[in-house]
Protein backbone atom coordinates (compact mmCIF):
# COMPACT_ATOMS: atom_id res chain seq x y z
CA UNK A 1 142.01 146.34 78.17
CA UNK A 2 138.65 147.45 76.62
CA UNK A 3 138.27 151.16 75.20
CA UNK A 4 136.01 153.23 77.72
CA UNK A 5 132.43 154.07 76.22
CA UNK A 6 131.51 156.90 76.29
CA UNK A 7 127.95 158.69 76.53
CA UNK A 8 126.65 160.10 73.64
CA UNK A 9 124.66 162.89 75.24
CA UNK A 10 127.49 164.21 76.64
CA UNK A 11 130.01 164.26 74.06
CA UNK A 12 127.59 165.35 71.27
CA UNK A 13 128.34 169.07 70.46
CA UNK A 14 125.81 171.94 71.31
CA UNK A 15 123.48 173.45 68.07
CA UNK A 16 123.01 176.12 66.99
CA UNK A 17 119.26 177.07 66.76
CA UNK A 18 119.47 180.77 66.22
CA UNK A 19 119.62 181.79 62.72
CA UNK A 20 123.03 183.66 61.19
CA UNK A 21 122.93 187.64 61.53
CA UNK A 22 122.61 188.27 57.67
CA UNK A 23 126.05 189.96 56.09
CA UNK A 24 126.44 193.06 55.68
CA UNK A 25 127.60 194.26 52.22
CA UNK A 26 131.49 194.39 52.03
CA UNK A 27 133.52 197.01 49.53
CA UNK A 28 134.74 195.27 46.08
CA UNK A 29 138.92 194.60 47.77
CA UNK A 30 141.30 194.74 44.92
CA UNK A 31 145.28 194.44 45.03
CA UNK A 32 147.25 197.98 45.20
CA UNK A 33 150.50 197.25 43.77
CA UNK A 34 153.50 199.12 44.73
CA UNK A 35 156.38 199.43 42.89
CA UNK A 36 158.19 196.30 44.36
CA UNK A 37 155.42 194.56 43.48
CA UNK A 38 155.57 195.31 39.90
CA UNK A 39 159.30 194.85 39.67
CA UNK A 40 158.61 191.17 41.24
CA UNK A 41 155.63 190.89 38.48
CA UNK A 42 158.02 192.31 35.71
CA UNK A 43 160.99 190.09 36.82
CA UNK A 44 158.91 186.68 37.43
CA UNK A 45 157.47 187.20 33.91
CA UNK A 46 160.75 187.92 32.64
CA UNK A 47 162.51 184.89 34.22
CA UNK A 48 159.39 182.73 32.50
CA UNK A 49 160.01 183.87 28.97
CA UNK A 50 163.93 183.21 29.87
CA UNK A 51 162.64 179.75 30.62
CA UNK A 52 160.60 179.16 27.38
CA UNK A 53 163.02 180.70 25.12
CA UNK A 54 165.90 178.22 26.57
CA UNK A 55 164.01 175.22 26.38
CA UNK A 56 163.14 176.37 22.99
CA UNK A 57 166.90 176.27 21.92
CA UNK A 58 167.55 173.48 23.75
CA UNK A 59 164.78 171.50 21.56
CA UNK A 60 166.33 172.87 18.43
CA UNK A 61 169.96 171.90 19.50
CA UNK A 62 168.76 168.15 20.18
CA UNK A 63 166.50 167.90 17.06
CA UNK A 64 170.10 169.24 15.17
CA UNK A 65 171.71 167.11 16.66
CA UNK A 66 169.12 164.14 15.83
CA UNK A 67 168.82 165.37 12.32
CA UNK A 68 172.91 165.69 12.07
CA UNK A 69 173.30 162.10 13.41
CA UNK A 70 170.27 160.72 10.87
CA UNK A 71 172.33 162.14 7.86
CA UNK A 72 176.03 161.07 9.09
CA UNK A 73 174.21 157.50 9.43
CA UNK A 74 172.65 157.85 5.98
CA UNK A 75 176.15 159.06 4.47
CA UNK A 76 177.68 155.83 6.03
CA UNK A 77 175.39 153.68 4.08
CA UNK A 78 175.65 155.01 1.06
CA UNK A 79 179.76 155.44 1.97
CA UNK A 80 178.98 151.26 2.73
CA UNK A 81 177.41 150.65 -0.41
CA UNK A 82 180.27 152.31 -2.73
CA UNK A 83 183.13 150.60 -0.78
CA UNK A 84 181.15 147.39 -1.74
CA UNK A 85 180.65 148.33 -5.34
CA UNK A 86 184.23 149.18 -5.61
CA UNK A 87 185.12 146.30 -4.36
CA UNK A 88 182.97 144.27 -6.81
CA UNK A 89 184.63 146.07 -9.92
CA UNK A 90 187.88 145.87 -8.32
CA UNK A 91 187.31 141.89 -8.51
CA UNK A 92 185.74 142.36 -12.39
CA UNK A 93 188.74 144.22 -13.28
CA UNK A 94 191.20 141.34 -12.12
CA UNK A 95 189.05 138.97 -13.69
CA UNK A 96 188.85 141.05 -17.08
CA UNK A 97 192.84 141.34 -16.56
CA UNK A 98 193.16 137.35 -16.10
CA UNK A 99 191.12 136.94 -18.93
CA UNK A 100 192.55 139.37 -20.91
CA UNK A 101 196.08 137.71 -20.37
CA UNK A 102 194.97 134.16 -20.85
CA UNK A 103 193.88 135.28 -24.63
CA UNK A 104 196.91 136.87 -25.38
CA UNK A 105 198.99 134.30 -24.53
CA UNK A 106 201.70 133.06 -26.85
CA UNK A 107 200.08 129.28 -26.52
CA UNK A 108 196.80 130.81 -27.02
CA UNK A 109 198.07 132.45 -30.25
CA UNK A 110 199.48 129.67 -32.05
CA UNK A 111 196.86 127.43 -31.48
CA UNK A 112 194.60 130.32 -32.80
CA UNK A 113 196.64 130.28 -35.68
CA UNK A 114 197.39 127.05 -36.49
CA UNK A 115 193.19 126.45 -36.35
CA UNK A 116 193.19 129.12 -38.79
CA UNK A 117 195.82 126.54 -40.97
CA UNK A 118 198.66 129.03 -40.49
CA UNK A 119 202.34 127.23 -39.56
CA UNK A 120 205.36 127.65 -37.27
CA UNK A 121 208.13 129.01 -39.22
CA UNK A 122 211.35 126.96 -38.97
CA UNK A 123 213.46 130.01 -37.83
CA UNK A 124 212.81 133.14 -36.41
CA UNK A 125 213.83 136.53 -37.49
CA UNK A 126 214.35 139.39 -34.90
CA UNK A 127 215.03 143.17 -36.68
CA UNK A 128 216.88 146.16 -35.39
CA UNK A 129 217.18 149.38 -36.82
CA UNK A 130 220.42 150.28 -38.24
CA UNK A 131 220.84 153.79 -37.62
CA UNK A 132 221.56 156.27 -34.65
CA UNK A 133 218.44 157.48 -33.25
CA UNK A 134 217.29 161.32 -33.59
CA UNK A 135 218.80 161.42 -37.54
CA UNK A 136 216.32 161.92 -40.41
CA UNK A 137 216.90 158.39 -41.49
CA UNK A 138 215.84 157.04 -37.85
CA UNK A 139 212.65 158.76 -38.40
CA UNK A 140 211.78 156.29 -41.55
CA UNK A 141 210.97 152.68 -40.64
CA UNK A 142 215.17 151.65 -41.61
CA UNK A 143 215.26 148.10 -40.02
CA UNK A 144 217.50 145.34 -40.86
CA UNK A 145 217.63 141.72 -40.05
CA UNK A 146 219.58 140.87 -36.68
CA UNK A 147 220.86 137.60 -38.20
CA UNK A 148 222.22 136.33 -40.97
CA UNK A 149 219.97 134.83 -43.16
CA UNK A 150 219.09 134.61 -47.33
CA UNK A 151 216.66 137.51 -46.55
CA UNK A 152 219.61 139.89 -46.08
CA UNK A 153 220.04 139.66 -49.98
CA UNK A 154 216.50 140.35 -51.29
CA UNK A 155 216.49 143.02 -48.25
CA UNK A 156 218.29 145.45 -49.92
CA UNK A 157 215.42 145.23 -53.03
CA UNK A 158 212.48 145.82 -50.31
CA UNK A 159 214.26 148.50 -48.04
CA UNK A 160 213.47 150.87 -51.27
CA UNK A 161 209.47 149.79 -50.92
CA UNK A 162 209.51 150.09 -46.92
CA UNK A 163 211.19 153.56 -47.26
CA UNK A 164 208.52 155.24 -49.70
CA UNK A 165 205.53 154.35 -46.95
């Protein structure tokens, strides 16, 4: 099927070849506005300030919001950070304690002391206080030997010494 041709005189549109009747000079139109008009101007103005002033808030809600999340993050850190320090002196401390135990042990001692040329004795006193405590003689250091030994004898020659201090 080929597309009919068609003959260009025919088809092509008439021209104009008078010239255009000039214009005549129109009145200066403007807009009367009636009082629905102005109460559509009033409200349409109205309902664009609504529209600022809420996206407004909204933008300060979200940056809250952002700068609320920024500073719970940055608290977390530094909460981070003090849970690790406490955890690092909580592992000095039981160090310090270990240590601290180790040199006041009784082996530790006597070795200490016999390096320092000092000797075991070959028996062991332990003392007690004689009287009842809460009496005036309680409150003076009134001790006497547990055992019997030879100091019990020269004890009664010291107590005298002790009891003046």
């Amino acid at each position: 099927m080929t597309a009919p041709v068609l003959d260009p005189v025919r088809t092509a549109p008439a021209r104009r070849t008078q010239p255009r009747p000039a214009r005549e000079a129109r009145p200066e139109l403007r807009v009367v506005r009636t009082d629905e008009t102005i109460n559509e101007a009033a409200r349409a103005r109205f309902v664009r300030q609504f529209v600022v002033v809420a996206t407004v808030i909204a933008a300060l809600c979200l940056f809250g919001v952002v700068v609320f999340h920024v500073l719970l993050t940055q608290n977390q850190f530094r909460l981070d950070k003090l849970q690790e320090q406490s955890l690092e002196r909580q592992a000095e401390y039981d160090r310090l304690r270990l240590e601290v135990a180790e040199l006041e042990s009784p082996d530790r001692v006597v070795a200490a002391a016999q390096v320092l040329g000092m000797v075991t004795p070959p028996k062991v006193t332990y003392l007690t206080p004689t009287v009842e405590p809460g009496t005036a003689e309680a409150d003076r250091t009134n001790v006497a030997p547990r055992e019997g030994t030879a100091e019990e004898s020269s004890w009664s020659t010291v107590k005298p010494h002790l009891a003046d201090g």
